[in-house]
N, C-alpha and C. Protein backbone atom coordinates (compact mmCIF):
# COMPACT_ATOMS: atom_id res chain seq x y z
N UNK A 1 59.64 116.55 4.39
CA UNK A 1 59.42 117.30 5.62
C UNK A 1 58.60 118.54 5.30
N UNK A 2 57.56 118.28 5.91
CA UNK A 2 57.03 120.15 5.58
C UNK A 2 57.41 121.33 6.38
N UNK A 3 58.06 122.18 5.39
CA UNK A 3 58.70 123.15 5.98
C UNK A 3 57.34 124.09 6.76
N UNK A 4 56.42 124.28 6.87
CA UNK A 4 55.52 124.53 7.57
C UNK A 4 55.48 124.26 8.78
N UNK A 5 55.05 123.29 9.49
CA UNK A 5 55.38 122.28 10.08
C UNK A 5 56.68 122.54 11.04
N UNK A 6 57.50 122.28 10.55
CA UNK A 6 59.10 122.56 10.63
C UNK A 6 59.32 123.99 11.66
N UNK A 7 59.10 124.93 10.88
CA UNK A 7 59.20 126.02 10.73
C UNK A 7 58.41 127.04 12.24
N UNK A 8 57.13 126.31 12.31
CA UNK A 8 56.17 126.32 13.26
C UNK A 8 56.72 125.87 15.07
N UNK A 9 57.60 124.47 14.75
CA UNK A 9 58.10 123.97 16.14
C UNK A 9 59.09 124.73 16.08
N UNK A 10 60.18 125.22 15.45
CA UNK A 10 61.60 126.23 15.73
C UNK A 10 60.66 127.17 16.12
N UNK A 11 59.91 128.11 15.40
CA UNK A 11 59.56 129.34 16.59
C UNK A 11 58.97 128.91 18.09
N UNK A 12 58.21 128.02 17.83
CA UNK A 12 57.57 127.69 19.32
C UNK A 12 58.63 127.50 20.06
N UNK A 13 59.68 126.86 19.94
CA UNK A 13 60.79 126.52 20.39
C UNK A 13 62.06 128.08 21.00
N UNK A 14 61.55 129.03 20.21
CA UNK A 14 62.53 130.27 20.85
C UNK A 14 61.79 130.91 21.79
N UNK A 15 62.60 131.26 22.91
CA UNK A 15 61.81 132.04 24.19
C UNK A 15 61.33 133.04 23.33
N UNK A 16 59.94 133.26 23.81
CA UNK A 16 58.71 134.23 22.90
C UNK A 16 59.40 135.61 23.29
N UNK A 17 59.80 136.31 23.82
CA UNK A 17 60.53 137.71 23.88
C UNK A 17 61.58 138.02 23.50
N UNK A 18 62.27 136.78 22.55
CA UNK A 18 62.99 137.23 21.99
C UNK A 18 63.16 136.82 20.19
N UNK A 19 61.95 136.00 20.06
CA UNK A 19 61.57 135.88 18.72
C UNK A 19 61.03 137.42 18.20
N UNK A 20 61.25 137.33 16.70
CA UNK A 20 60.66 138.69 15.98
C UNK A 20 58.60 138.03 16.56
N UNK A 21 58.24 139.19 16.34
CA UNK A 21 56.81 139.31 16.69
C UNK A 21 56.11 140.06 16.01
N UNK A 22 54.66 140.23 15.74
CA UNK A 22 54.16 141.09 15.07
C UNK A 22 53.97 142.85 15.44
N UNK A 23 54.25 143.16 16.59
CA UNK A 23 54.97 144.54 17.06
C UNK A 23 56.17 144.95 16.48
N UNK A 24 56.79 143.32 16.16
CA UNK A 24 58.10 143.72 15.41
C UNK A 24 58.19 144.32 13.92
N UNK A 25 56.88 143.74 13.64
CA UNK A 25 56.45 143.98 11.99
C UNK A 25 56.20 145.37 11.89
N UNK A 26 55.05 145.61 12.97
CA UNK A 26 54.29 146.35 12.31
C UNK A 26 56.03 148.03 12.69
N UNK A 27 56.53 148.11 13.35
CA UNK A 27 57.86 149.00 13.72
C UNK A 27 58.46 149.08 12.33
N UNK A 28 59.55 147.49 11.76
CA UNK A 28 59.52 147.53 10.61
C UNK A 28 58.98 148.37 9.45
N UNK A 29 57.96 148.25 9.50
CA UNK A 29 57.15 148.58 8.13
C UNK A 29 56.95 150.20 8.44
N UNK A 30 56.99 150.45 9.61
CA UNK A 30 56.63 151.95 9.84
C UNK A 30 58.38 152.54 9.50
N UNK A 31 59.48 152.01 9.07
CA UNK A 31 60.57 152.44 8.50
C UNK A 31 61.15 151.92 7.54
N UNK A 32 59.98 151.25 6.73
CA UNK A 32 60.18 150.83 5.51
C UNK A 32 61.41 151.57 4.47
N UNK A 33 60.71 152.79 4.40
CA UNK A 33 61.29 153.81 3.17
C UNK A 33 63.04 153.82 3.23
N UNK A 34 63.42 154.35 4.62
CA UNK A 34 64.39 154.27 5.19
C UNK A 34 65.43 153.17 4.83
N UNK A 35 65.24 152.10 5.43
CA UNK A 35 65.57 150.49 5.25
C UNK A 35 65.91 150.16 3.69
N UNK A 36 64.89 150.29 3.41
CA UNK A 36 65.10 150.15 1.52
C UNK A 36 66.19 150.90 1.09
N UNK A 37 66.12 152.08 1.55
CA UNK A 37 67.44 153.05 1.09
C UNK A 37 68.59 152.14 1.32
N UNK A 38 68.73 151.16 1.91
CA UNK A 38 70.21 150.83 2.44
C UNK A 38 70.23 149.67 1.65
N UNK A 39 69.67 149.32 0.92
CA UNK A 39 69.60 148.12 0.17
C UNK A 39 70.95 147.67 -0.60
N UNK A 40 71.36 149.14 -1.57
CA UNK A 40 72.48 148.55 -2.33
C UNK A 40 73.73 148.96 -1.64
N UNK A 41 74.25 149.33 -0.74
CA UNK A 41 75.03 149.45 0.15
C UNK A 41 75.36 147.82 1.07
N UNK A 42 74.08 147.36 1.21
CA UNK A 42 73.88 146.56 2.14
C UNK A 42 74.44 145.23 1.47
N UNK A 43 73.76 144.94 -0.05
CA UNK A 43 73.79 143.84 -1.26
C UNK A 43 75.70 144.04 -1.10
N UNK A 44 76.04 144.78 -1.92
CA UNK A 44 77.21 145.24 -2.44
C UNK A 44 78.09 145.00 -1.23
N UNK A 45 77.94 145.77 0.09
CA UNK A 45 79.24 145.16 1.23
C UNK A 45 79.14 143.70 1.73
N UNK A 46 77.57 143.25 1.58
CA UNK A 46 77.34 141.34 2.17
C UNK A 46 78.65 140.76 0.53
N UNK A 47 78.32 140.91 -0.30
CA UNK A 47 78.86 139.86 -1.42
C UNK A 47 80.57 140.59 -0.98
N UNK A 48 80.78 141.70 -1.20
CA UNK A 48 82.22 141.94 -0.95
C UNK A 48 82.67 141.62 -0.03
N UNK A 49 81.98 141.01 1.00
CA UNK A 49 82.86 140.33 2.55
C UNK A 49 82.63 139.03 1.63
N UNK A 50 81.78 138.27 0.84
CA UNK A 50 81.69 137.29 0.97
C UNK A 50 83.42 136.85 0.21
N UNK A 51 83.01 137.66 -1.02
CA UNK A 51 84.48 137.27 -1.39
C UNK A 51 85.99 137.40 -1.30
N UNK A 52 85.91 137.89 -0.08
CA UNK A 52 86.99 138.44 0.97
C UNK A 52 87.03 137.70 1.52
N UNK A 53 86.44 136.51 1.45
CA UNK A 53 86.73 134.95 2.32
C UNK A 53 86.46 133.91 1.27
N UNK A 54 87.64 133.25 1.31
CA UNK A 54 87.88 132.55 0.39
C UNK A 54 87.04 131.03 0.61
N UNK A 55 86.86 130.83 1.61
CA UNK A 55 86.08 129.59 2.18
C UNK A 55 84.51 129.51 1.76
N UNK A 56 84.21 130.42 1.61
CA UNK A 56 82.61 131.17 1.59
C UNK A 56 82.27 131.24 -0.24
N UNK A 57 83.29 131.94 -0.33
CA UNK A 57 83.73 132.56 -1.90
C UNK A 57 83.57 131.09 -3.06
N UNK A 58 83.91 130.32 -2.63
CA UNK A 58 84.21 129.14 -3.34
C UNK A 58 83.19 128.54 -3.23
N UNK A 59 82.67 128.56 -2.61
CA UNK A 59 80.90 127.74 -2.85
C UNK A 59 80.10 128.76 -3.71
N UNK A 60 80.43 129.76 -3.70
CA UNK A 60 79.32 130.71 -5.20
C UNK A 60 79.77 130.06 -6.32
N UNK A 61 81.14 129.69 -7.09
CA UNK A 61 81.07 129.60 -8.18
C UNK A 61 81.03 130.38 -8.75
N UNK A 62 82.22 130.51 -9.86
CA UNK A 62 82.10 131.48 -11.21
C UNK A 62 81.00 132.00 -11.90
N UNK A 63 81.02 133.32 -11.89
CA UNK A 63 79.57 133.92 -12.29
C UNK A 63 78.52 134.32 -11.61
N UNK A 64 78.68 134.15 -9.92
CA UNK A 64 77.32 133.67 -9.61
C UNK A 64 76.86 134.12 -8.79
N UNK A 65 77.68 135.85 -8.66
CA UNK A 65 77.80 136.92 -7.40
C UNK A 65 76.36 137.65 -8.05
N UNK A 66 75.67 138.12 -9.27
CA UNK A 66 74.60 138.71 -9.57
C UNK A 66 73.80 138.17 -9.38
N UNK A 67 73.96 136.68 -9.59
CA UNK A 67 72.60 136.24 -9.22
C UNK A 67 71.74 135.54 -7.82
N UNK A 68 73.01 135.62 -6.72
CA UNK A 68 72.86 135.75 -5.42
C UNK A 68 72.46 136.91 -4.93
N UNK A 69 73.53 138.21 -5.46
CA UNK A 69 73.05 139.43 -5.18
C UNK A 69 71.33 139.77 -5.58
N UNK A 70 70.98 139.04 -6.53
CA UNK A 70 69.63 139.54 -6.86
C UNK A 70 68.63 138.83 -5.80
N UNK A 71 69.00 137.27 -5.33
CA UNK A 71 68.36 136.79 -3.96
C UNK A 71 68.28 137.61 -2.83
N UNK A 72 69.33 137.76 -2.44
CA UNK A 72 69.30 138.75 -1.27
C UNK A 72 68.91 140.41 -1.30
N UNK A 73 68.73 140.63 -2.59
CA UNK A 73 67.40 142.10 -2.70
C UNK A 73 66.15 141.87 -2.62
N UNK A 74 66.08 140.68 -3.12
CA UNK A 74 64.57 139.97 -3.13
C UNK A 74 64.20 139.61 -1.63
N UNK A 75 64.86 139.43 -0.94
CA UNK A 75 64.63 138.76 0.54
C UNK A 75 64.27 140.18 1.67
N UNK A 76 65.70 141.02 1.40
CA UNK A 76 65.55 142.99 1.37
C UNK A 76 64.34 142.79 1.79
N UNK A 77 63.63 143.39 0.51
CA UNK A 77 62.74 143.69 0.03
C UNK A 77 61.29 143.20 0.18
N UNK A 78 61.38 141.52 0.18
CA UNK A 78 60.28 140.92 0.77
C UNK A 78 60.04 141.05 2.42
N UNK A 79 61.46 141.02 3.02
CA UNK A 79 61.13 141.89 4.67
C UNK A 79 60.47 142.93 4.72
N UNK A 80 60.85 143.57 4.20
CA UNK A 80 60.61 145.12 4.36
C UNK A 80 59.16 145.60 3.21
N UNK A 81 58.65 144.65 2.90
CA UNK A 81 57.39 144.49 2.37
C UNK A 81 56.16 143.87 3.11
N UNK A 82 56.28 142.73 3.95
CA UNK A 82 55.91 142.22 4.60
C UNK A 82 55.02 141.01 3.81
N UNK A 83 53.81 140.43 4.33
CA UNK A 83 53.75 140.45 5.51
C UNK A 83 54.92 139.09 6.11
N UNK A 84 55.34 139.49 7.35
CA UNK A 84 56.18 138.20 7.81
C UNK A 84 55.04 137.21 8.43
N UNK A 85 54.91 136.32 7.48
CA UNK A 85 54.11 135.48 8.27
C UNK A 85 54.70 134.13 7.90
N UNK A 86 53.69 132.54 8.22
CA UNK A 86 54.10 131.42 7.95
C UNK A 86 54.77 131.29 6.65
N UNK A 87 54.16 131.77 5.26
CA UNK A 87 55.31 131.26 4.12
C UNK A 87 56.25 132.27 3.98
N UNK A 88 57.27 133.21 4.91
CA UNK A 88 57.95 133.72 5.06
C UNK A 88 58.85 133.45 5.73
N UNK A 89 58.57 132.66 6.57
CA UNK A 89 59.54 131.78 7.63
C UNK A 89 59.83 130.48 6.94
N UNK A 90 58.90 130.38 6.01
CA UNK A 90 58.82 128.70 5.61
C UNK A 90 60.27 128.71 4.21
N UNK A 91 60.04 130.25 3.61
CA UNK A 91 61.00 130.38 3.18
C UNK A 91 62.32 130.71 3.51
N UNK A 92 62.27 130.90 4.96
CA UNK A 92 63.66 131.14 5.80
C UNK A 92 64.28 129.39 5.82
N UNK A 93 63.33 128.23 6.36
CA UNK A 93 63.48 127.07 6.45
C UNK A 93 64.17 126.62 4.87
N UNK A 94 63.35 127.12 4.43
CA UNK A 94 63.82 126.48 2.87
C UNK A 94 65.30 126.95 2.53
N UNK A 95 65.78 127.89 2.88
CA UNK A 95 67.41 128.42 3.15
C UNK A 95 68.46 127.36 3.72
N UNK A 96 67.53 126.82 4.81
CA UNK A 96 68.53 126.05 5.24
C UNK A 96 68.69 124.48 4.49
N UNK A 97 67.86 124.22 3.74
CA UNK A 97 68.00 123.07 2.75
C UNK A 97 69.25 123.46 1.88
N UNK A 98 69.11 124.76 1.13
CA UNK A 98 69.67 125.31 0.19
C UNK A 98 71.37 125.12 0.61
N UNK A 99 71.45 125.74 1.79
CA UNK A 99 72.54 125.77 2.80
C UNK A 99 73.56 124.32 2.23
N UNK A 100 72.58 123.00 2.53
CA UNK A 100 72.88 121.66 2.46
C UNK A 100 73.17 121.43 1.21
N UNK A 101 72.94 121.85 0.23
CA UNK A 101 73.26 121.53 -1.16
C UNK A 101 74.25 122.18 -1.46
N UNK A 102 74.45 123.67 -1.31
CA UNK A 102 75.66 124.29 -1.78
C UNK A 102 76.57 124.18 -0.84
N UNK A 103 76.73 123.66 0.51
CA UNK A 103 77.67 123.76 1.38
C UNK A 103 78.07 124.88 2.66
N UNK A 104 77.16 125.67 2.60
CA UNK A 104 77.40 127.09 3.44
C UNK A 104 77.22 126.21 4.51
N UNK A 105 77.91 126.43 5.59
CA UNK A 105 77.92 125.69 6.83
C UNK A 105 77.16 126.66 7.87
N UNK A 106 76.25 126.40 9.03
CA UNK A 106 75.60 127.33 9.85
C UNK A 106 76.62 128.26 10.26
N UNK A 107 77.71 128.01 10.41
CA UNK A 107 78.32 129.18 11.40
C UNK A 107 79.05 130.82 10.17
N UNK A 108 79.09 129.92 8.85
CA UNK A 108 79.28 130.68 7.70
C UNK A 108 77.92 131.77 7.81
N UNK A 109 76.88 131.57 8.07
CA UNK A 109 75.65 131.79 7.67
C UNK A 109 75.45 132.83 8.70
N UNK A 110 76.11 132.61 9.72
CA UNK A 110 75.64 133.30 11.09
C UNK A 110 76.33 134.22 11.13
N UNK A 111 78.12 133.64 10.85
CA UNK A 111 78.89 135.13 10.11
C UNK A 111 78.40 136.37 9.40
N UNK A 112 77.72 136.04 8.44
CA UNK A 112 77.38 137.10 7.17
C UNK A 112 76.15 137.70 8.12
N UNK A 113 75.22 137.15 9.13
CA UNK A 113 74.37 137.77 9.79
C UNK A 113 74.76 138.61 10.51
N UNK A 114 75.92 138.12 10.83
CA UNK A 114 76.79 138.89 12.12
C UNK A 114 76.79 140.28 11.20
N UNK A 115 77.52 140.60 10.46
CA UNK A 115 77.98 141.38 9.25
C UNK A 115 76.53 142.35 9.08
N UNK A 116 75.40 141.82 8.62
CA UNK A 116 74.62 142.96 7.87
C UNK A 116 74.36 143.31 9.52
N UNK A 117 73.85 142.73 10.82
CA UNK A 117 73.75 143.56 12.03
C UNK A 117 74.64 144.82 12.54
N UNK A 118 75.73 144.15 12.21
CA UNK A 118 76.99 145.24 12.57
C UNK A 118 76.94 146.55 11.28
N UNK A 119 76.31 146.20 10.09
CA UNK A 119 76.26 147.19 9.20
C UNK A 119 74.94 148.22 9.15
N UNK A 120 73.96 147.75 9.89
CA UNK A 120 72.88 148.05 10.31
C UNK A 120 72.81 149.16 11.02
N UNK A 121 73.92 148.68 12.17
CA UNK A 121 73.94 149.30 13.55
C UNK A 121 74.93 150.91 13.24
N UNK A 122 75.72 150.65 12.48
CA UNK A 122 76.32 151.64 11.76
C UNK A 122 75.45 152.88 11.31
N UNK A 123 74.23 151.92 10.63
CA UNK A 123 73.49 152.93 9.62
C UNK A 123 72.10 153.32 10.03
N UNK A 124 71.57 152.61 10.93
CA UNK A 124 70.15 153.17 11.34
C UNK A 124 70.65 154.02 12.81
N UNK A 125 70.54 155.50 12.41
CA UNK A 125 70.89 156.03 13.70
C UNK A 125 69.89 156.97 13.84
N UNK A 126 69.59 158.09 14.77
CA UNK A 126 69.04 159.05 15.06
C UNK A 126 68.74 160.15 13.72
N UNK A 127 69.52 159.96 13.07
CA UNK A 127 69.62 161.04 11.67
C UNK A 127 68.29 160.01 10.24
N UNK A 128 68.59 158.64 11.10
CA UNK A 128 67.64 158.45 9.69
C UNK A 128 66.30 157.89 10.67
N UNK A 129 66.13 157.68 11.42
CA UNK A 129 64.89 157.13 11.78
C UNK A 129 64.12 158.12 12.70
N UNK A 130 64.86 159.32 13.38
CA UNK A 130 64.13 160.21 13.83
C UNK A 130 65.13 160.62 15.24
N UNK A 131 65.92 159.65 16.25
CA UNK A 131 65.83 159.73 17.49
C UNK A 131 66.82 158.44 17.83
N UNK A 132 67.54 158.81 18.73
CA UNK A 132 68.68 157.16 19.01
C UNK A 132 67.78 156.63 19.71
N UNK A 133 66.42 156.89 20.32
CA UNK A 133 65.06 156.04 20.91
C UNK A 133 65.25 154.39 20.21
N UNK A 134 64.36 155.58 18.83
CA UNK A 134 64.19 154.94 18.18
C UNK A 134 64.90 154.06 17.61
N UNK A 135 66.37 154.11 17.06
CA UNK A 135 67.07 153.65 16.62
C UNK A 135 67.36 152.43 17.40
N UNK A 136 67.66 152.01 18.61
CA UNK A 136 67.78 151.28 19.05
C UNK A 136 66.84 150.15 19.29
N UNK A 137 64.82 150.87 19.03
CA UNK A 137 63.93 150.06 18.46
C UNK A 137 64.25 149.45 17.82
N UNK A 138 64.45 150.41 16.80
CA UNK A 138 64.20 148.95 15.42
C UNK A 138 65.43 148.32 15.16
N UNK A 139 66.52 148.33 16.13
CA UNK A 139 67.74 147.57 15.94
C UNK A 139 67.18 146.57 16.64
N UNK A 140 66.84 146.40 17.49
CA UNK A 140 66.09 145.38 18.83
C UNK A 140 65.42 144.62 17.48
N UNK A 141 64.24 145.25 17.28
CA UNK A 141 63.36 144.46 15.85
C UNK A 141 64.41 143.69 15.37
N UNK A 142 65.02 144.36 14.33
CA UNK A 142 65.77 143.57 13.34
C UNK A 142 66.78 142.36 13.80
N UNK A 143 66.99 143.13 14.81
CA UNK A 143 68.25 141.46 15.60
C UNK A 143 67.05 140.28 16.57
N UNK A 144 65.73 140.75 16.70
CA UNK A 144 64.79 139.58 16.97
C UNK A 144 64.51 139.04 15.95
N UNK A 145 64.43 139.51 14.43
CA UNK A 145 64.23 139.13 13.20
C UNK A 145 65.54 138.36 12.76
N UNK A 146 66.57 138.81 12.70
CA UNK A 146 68.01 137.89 13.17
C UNK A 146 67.87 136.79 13.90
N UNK A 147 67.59 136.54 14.91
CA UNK A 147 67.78 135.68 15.48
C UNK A 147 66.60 134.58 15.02
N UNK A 148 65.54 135.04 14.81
CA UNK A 148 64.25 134.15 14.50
C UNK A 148 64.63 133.61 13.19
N UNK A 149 65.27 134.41 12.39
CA UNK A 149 65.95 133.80 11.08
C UNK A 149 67.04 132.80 11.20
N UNK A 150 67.87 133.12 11.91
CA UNK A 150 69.47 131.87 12.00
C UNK A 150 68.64 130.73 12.88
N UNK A 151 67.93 130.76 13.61
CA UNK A 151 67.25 129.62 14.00
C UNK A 151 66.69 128.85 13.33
N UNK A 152 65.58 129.51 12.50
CA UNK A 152 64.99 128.77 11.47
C UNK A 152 66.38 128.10 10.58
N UNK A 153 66.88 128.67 10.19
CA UNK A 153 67.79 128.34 8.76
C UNK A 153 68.74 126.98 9.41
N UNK A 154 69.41 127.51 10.60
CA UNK A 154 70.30 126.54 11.32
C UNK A 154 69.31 125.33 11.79
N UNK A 155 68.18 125.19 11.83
CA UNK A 155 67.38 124.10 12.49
C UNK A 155 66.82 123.44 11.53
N UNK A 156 66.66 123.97 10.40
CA UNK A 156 66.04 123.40 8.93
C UNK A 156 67.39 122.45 8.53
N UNK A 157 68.72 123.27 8.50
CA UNK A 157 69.43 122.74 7.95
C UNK A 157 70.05 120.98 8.74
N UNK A 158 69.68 121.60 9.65
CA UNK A 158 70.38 119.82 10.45
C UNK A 158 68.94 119.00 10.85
N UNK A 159 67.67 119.83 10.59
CA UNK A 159 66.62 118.46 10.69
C UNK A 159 66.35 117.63 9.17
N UNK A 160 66.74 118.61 8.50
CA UNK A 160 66.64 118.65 6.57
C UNK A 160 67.77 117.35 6.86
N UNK A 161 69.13 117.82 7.29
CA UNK A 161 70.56 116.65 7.03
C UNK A 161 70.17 115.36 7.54
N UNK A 162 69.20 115.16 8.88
CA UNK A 162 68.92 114.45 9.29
C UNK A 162 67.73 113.70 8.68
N UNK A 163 67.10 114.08 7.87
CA UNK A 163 65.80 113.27 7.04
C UNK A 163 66.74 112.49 6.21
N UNK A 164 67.37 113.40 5.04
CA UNK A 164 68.19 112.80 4.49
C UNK A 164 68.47 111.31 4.40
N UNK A 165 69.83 111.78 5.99
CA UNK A 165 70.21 110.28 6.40
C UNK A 165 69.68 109.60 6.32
N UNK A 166 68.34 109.40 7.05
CA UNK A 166 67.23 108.35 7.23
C UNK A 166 67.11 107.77 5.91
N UNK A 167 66.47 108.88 5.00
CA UNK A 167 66.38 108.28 3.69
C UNK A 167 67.15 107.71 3.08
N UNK A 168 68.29 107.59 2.70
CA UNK A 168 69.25 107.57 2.46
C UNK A 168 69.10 105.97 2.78
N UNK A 169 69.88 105.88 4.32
CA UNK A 169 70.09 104.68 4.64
C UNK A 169 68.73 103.76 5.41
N UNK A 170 67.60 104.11 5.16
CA UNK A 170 66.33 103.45 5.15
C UNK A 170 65.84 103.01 6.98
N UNK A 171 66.72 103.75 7.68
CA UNK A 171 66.85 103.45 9.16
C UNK A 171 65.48 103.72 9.67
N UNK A 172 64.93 103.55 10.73
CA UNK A 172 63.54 104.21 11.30
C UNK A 172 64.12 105.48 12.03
N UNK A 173 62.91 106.46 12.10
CA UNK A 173 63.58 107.42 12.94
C UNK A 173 63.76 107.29 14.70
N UNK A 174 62.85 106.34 15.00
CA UNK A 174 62.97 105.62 16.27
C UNK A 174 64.83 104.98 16.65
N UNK A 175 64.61 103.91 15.58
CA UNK A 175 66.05 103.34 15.70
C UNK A 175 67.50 104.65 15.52
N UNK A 176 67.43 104.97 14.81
CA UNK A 176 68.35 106.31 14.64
C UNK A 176 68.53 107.19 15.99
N UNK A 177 67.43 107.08 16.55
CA UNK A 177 67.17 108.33 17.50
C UNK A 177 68.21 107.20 18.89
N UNK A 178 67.41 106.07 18.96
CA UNK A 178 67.95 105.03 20.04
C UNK A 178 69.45 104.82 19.84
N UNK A 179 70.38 104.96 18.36
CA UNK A 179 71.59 104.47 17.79
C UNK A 179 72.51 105.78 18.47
N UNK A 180 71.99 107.06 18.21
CA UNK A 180 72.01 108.61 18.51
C UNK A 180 72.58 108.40 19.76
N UNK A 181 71.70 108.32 20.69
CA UNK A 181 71.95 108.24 22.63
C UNK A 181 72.65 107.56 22.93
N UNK A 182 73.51 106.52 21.81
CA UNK A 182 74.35 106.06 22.42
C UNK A 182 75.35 106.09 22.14
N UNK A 183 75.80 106.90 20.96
CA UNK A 183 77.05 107.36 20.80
C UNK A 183 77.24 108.35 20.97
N UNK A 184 76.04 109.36 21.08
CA UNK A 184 76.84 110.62 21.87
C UNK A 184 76.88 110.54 23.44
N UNK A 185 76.88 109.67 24.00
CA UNK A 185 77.34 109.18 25.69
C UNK A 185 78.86 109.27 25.30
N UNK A 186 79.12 108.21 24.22
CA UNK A 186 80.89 108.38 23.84
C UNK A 186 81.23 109.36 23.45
N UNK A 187 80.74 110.32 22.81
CA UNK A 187 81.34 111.58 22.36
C UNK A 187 81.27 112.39 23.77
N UNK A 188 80.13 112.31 24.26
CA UNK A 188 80.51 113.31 25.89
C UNK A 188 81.24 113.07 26.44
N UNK A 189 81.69 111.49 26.82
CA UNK A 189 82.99 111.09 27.83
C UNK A 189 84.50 111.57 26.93
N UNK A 190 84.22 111.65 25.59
CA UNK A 190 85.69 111.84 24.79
C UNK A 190 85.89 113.01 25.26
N UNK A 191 84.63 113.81 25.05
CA UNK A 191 84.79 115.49 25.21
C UNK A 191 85.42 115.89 25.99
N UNK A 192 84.33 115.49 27.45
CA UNK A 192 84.62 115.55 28.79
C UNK A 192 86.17 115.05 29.54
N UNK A 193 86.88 114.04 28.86
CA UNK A 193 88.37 113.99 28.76
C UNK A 193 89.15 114.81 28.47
N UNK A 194 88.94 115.50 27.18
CA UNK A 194 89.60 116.57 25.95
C UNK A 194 89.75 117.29 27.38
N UNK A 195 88.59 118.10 27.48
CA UNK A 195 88.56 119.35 28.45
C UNK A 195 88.63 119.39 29.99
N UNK A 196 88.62 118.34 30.51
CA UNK A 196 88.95 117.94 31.84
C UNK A 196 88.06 118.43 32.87
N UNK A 197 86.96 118.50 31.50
CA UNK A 197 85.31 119.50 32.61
C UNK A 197 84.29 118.25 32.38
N UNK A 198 83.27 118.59 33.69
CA UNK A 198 82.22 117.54 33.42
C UNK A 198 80.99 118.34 33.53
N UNK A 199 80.80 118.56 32.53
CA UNK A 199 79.26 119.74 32.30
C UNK A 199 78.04 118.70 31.73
């Protein structure tokens, strides 16, 4: 699958006003200095929630908190460097492969996003960026950059699971797709039982 490609239909795919944008960049980069400051605060409380959950915790593996921590400075850092363009997203896509191999499940993923936003929101205030104006700018930025990110990652990861399969079990993607529509008709009527709603 080319994550290019890939990567290209998920943004086309998010309503355009609320994807990150290049207004979003160029805001970013004009509080570069700032941002960076929060780096090891930021590294250091993401891994200490991580291992404050034991569910999460157990897919790092022994040993293997430095050398995640050193991914996610690198990522920091490559944001807040720029430029965000196609092989920047392509490497957001490529996350969500990663996702599939070690096991982080999307909603794990969306958690820890949840987390650096809420730690964000804490820390970019009027005292460091100039103005609660502002502050609420580049919170807007960064949670359109949020969101353009868990999309990519969450959409890589289940079109990535879904190549797979195919491969795997040598199906066409036609036939798969036709096999698809008809068992989730049964999963909607199961649903639609469970909950006694017909949405």
């Amino acid at each position: 699958m080319n994550l290019y490609e890939l990567t290209r239909s998920i943004i086309d795919s998010i309503p355009e006003q609320q994807r990150f944008s290049s207004q979003d960049e160029v805001l970013l980069m004009q509080f570069k200095a700032p941002l960076l400051a929060l780096e090891d605060e930021l590294v250091k409380g993401f891994y200490d929630e991580i291992e404050a959950n034991p569910k999460i915790n157990a897919l790092l593996g022994d040993g293997a908190r430095a050398q995640r921590e050193a991914t996610l400075r690198r990522w920091w850092q490559r944001t807040l460097a720029g430029p965000i363009d196609d092989k920047y997203w392509a490497w957001q896509a490529l996350v969500g492969v990663v996702h599939i191999k070690v096991g982080v499940k999307n909603p794990m993923m969306m958690g820890m996003w949840n987390w650096i936003l809420t730690r964000l929101r804490e820390r970019v205030t009027a005292d460091v960026v100039g103005s609660a104006e502002t502050a609420a700018q580049v919170m807007a930025c960064v949670e359109r950059l949020a969101l353009t990110t868990q999309a990519i990652t969450a959409e890589s990861f289940l079109l990535n699971y879904l190549e797979t399969v195919i491969r795997l079990t040598g199906f066409k993607p036609a036939l798969l797709e036709r096999m698809f529509k008809t068992e989730i008709n049964l999963v909607l009527a199961e649903a639609r039982e469970q909950l006694g709603e017909n949405i």
